[in-house]
N, C-alpha and C. Protein backbone atom coordinates (compact mmCIF):
# COMPACT_ATOMS: atom_id res chain seq x y z
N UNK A 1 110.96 106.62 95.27
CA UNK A 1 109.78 107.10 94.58
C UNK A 1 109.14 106.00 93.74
N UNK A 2 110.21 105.50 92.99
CA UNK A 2 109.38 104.12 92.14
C UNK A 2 108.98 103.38 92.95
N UNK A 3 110.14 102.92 93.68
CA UNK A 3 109.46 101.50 94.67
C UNK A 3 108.07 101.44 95.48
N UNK A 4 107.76 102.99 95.85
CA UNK A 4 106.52 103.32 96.70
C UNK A 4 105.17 103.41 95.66
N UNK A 5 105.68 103.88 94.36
CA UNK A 5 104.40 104.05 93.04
C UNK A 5 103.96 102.45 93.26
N UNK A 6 105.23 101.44 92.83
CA UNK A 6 104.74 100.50 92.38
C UNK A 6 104.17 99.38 93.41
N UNK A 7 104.29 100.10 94.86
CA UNK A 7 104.10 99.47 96.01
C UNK A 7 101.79 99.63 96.33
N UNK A 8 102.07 101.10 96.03
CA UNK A 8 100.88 101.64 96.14
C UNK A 8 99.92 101.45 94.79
N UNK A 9 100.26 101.04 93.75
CA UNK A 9 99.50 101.08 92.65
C UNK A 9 99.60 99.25 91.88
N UNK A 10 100.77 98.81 91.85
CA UNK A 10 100.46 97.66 91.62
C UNK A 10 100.00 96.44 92.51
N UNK A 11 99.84 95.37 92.52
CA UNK A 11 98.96 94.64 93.10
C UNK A 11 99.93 93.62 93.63
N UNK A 12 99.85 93.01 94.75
CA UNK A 12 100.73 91.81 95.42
C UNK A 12 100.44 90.96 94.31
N UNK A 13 101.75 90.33 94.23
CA UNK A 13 101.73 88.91 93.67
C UNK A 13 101.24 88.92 92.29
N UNK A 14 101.61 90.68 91.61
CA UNK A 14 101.71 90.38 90.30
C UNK A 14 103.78 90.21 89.83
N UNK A 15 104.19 89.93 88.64
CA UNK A 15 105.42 89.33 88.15
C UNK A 15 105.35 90.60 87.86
N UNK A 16 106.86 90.97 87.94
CA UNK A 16 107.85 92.18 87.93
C UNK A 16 109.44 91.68 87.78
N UNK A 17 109.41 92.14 86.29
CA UNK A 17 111.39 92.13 85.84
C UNK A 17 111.79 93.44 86.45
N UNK A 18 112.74 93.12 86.88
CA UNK A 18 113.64 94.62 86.87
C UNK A 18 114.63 94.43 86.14
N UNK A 19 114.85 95.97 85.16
CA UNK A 19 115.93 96.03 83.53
C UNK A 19 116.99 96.86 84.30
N UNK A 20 118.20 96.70 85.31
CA UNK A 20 118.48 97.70 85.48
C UNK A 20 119.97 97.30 86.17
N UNK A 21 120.83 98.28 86.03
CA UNK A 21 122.00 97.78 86.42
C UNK A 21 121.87 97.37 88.39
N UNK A 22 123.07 96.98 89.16
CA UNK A 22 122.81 96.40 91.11
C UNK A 22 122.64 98.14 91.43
N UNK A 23 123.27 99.01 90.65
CA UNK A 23 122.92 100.59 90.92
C UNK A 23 121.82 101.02 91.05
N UNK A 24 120.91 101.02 90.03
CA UNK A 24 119.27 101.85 89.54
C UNK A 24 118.28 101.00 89.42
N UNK A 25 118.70 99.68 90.17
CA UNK A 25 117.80 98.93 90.70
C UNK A 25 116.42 99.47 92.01
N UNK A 26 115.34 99.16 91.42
CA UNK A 26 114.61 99.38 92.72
C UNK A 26 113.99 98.17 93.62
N UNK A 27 113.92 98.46 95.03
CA UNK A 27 113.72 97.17 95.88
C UNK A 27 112.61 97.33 95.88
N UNK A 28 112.33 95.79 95.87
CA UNK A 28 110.63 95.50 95.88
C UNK A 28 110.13 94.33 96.91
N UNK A 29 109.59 94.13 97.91
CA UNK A 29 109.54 92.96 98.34
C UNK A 29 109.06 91.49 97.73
N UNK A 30 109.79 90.69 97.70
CA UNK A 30 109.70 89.41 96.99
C UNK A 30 108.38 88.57 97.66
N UNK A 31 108.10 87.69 96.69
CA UNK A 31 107.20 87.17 96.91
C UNK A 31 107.08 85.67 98.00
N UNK A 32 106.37 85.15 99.02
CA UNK A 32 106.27 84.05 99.88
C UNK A 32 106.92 82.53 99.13
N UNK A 33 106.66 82.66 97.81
CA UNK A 33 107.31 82.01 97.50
C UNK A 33 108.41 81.72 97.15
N UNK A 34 109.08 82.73 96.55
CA UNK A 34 110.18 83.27 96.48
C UNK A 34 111.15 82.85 97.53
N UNK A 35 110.83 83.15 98.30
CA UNK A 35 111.54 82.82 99.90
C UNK A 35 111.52 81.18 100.52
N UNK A 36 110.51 80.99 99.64
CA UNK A 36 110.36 79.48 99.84
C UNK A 36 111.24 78.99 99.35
N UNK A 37 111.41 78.91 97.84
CA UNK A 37 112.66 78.43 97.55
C UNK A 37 113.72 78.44 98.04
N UNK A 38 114.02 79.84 97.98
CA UNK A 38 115.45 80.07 99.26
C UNK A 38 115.45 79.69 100.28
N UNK A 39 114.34 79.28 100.89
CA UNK A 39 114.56 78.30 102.42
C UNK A 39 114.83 76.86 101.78
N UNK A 40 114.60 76.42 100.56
CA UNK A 40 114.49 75.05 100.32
C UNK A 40 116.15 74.68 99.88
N UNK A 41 116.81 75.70 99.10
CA UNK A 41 117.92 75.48 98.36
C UNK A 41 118.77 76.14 99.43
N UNK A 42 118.37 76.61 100.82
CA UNK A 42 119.25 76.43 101.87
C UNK A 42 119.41 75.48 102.88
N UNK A 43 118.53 74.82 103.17
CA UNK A 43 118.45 73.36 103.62
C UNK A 43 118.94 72.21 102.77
N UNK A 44 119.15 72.18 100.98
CA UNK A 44 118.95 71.57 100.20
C UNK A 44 120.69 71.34 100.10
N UNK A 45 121.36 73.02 100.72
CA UNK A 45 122.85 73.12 100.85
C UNK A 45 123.54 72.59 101.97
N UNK A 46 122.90 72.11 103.04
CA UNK A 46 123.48 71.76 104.67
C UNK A 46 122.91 72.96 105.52
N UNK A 47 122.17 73.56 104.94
CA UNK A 47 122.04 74.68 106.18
C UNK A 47 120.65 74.74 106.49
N UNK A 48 119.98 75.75 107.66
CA UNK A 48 119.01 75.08 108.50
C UNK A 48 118.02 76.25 108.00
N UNK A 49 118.11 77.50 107.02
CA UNK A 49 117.20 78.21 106.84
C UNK A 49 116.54 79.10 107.54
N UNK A 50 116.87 79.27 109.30
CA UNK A 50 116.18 79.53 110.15
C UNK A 50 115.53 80.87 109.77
N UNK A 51 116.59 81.51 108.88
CA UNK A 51 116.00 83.36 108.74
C UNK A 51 114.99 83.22 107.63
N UNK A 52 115.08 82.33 106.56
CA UNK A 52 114.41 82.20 105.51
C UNK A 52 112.82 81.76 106.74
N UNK A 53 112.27 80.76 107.31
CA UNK A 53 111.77 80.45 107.65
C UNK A 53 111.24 81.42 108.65
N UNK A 54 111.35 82.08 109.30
CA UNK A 54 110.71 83.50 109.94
C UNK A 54 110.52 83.99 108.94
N UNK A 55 111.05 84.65 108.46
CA UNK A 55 110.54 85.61 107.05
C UNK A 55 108.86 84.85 106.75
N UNK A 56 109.50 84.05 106.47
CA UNK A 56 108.19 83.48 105.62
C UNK A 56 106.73 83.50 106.60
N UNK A 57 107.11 83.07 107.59
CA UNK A 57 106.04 82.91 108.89
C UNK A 57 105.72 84.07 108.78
N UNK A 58 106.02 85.34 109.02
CA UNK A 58 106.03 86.64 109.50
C UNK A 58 104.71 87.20 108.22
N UNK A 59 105.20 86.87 107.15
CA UNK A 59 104.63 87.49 106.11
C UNK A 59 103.92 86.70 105.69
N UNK A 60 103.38 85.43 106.36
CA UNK A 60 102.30 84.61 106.08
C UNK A 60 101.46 85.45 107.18
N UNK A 61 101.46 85.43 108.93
CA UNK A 61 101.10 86.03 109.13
C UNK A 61 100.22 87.33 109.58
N UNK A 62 101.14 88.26 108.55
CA UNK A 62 100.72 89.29 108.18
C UNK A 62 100.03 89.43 107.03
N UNK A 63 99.74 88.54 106.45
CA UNK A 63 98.95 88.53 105.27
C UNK A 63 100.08 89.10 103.80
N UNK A 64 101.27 89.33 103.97
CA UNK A 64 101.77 89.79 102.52
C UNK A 64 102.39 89.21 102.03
N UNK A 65 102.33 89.05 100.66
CA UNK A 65 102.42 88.31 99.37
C UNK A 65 103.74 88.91 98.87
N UNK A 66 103.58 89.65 98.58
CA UNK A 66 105.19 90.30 97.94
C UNK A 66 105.07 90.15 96.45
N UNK A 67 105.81 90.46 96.00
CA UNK A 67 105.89 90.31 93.58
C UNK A 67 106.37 89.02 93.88
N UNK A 68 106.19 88.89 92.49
CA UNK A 68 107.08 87.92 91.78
C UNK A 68 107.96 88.25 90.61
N UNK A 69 109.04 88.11 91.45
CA UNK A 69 110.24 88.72 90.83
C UNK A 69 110.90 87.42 89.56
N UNK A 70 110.89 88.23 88.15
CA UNK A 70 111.07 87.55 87.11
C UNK A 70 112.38 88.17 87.00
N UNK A 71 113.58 87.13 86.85
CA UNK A 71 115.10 87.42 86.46
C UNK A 71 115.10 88.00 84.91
N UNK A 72 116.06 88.84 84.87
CA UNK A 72 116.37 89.47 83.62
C UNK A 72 116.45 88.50 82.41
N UNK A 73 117.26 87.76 82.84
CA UNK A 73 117.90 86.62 81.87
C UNK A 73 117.01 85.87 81.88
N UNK A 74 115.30 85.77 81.92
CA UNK A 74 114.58 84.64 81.59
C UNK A 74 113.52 85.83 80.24
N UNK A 75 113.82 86.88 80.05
CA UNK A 75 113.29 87.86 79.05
C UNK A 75 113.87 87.44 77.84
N UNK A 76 115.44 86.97 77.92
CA UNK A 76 116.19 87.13 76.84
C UNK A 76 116.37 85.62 76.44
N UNK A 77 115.90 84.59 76.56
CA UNK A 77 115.79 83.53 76.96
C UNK A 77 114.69 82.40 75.40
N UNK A 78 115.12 81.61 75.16
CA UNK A 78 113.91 80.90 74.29
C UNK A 78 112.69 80.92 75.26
N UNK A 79 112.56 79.92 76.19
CA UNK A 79 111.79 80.04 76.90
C UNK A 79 111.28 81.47 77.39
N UNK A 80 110.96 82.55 76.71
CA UNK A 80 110.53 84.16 77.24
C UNK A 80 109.32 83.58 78.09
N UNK A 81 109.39 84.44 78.92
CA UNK A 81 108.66 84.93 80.10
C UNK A 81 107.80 86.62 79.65
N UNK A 82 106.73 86.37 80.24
CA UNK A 82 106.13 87.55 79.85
C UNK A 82 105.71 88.42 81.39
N UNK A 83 105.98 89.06 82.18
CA UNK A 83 105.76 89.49 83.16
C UNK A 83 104.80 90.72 83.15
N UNK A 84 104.30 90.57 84.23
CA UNK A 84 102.88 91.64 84.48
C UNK A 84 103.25 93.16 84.36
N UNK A 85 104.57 93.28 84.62
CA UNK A 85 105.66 94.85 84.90
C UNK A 85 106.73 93.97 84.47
N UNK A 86 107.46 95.14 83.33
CA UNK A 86 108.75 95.19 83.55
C UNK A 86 109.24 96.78 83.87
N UNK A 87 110.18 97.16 84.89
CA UNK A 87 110.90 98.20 85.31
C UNK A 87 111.90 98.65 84.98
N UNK A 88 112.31 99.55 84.50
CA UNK A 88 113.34 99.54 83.49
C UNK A 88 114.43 101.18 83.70
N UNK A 89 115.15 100.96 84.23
CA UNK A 89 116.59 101.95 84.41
C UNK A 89 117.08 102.78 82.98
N UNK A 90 116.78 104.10 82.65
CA UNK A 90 117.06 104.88 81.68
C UNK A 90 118.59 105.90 82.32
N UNK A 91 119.65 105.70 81.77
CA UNK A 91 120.23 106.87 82.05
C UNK A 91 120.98 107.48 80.98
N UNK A 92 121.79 108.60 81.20
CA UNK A 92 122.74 109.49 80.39
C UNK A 92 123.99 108.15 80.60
N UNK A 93 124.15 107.62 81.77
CA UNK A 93 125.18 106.53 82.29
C UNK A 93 124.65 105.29 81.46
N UNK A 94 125.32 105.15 80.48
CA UNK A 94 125.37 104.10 79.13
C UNK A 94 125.67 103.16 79.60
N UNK A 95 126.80 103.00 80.50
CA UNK A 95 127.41 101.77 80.79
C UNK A 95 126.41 100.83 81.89
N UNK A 96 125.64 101.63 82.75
CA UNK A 96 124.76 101.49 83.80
C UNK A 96 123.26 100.57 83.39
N UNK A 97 123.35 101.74 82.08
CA UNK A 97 121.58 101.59 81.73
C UNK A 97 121.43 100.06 80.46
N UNK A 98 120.70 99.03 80.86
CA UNK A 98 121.09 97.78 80.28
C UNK A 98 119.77 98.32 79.21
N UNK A 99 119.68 98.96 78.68
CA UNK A 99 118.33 98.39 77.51
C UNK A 99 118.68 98.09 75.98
N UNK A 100 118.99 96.63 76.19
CA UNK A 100 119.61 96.16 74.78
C UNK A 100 118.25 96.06 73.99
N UNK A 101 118.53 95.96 72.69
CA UNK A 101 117.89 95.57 71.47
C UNK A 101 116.37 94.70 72.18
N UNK A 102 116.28 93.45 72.16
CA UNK A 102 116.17 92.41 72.84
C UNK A 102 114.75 92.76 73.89
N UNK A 103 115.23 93.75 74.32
CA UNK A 103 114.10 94.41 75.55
C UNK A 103 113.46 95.46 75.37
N UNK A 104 114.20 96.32 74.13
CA UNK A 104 113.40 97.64 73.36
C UNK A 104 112.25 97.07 72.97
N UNK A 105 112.62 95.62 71.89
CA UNK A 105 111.36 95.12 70.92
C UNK A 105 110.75 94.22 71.92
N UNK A 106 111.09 93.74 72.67
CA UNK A 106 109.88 93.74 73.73
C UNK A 106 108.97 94.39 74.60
N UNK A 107 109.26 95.50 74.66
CA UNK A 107 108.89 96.30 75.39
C UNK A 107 107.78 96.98 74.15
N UNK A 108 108.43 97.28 73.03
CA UNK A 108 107.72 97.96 71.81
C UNK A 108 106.23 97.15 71.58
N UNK A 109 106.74 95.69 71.83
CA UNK A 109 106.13 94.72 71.57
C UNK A 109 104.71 94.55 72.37
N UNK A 110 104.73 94.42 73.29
CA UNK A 110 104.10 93.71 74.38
C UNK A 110 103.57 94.25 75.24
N UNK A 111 104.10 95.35 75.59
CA UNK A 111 104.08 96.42 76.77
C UNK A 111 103.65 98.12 76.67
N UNK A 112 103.05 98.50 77.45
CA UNK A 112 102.69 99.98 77.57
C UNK A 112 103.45 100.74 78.85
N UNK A 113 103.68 102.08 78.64
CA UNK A 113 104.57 102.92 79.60
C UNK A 113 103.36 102.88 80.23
N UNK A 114 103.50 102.82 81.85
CA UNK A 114 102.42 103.18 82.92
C UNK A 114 103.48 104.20 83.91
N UNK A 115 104.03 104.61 83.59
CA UNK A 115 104.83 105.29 84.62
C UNK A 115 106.29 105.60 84.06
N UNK A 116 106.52 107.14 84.66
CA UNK A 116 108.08 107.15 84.19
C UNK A 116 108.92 107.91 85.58
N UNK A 117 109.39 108.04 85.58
CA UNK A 117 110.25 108.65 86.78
C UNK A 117 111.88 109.23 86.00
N UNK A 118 111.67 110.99 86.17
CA UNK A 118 112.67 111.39 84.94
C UNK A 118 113.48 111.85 86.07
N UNK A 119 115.00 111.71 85.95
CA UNK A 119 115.67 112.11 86.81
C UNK A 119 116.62 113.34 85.55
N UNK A 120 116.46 113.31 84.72
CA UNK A 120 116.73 114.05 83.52
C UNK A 120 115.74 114.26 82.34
N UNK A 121 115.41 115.58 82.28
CA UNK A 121 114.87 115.98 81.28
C UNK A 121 115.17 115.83 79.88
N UNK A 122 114.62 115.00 79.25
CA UNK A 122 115.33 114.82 77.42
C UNK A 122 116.31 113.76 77.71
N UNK A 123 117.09 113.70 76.51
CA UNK A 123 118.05 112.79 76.54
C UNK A 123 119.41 112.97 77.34
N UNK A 124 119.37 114.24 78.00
CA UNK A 124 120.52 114.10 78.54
C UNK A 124 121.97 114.38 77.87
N UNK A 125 121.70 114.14 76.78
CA UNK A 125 123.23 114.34 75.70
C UNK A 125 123.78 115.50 76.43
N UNK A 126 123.62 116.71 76.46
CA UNK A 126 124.43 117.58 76.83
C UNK A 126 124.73 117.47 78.24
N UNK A 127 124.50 117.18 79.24
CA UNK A 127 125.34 116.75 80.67
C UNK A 127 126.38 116.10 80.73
N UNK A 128 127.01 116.45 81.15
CA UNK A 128 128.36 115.50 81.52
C UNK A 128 128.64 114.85 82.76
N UNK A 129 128.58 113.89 82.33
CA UNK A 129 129.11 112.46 83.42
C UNK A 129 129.77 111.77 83.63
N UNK A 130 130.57 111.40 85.14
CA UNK A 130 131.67 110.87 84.78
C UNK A 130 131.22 109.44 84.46
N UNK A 131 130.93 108.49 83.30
CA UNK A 131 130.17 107.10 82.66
C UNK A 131 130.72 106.36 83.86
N UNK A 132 131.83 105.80 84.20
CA UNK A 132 132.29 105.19 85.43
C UNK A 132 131.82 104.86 86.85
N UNK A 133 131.11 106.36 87.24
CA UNK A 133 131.24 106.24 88.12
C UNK A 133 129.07 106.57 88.38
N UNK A 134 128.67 105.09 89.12
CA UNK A 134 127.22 105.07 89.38
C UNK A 134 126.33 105.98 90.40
N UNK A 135 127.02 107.64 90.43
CA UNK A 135 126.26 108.05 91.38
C UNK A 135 124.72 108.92 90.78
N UNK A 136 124.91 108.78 89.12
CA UNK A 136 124.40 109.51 88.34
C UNK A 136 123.96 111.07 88.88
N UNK A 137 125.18 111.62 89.62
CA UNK A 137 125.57 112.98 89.36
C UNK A 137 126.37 113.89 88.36
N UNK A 138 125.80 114.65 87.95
CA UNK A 138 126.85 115.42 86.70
C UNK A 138 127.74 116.21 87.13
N UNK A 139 128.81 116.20 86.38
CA UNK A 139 130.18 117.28 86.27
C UNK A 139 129.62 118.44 85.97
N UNK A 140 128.69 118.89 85.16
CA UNK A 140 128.18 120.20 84.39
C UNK A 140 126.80 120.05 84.03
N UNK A 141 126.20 120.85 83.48
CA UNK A 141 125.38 121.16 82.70
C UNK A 141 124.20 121.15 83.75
N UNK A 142 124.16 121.20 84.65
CA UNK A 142 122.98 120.66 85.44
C UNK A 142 121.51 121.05 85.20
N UNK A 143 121.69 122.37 84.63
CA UNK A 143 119.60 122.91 83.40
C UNK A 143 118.78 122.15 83.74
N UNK A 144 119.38 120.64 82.92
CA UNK A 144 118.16 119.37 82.91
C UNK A 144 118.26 118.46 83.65
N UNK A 145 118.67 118.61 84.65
CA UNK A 145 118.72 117.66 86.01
C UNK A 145 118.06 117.69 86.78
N UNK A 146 117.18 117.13 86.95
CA UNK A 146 115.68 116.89 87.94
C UNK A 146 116.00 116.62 89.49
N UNK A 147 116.64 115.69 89.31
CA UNK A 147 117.22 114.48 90.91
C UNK A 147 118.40 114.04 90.32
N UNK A 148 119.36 113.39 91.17
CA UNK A 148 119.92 112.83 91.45
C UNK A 148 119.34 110.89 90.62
N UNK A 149 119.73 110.37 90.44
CA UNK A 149 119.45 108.94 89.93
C UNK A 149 119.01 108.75 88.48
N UNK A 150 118.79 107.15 88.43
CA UNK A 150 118.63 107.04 87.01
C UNK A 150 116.73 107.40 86.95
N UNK A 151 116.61 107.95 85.34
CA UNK A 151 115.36 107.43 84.87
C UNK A 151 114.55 105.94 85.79
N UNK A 152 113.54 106.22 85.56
CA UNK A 152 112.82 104.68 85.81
C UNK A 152 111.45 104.58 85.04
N UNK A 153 111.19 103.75 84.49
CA UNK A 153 110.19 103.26 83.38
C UNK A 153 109.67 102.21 84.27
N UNK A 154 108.27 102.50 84.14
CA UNK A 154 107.16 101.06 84.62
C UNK A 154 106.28 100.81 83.27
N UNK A 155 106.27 99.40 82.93
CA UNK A 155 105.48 98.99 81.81
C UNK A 155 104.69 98.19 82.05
N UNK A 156 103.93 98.14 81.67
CA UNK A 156 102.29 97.07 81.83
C UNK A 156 102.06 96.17 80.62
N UNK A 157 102.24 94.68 80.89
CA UNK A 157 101.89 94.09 79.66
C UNK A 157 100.57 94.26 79.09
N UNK A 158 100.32 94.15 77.98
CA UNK A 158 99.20 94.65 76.92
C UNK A 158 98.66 93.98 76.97
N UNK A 159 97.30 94.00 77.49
CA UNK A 159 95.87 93.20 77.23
C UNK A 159 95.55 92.10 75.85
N UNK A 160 95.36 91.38 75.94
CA UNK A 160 94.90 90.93 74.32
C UNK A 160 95.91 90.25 73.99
């Protein structure tokens, strides 16, 4: 559902963090360049790139661009990065859901909600989950259970 919002509404070849654990991650197609690199730092290793290098042809092309995918760890970083979207994984699953300090006041900061995707109504406190385990299905309480998965937050950096 997110991946298709942000497929259909945001724009090729704008920068997109994703905040979110390898679980409540959403796939996005990467950008021509993106892939460039990875053809470069696979040739750069002894190897010949061949898949990197179709890819790239294919989606040259076809005309698509893909995001530009900004790593987590360049948010938290001296050097901050300010990205066009950041995407961001909400759950009842604490251990799952990464939104440290760090990315609240950035987000508070910088950014506007353009989108939410509730897989739980409210905070969730009263459901029970096993925290362990990433299928973000509940043991009980199910009332405020929408879907299956985590929350998902789309933010738009702020004009100005």
């Amino acid at each position: 559902m997110a991946a298709e919002w942000v497929k259909s509404n945001i724009r090729d070849e704008s920068s997109i963090c994703i905040v979110a654990s390898k679980w409540g991650k959403i796939e996005l197609p990467k950008s021509v360049d993106y892939w460039r690199e990875e053809y470069k730092k696979a040739v750069t290793e002894g190897g010949r790139g061949r898949v990197f290098k179709r890819l790239i042809e294919r989606m040259e092309k076809g005309n698509k661009k893909g995001y530009k995918i900004i790593e987590y760890r360049d948010l938290s970083t001296k050097r901050r990065v300010f990205p066009n979207f950041i995407v961001v994984e909400g759950s009842p699953l604490y251990f799952y859901a990464r939104r440290t300090n760090s990315v609240k006041n950035l987000l508070h900061e910088n950014y506007e909600l353009v989108k939410s995707f509730e897989s739980v109504k409210g905070d969730g406190k009263d459901i029970i989950y096993d925290q362990q385990n990433a299928f973000y299905v509940p043991y009980s309480n199910f009332k405020d259970v929408v879907r299956p998965g985590p929350n998902i937050y789309i933010y738009r950096l702020k004009s100005g």
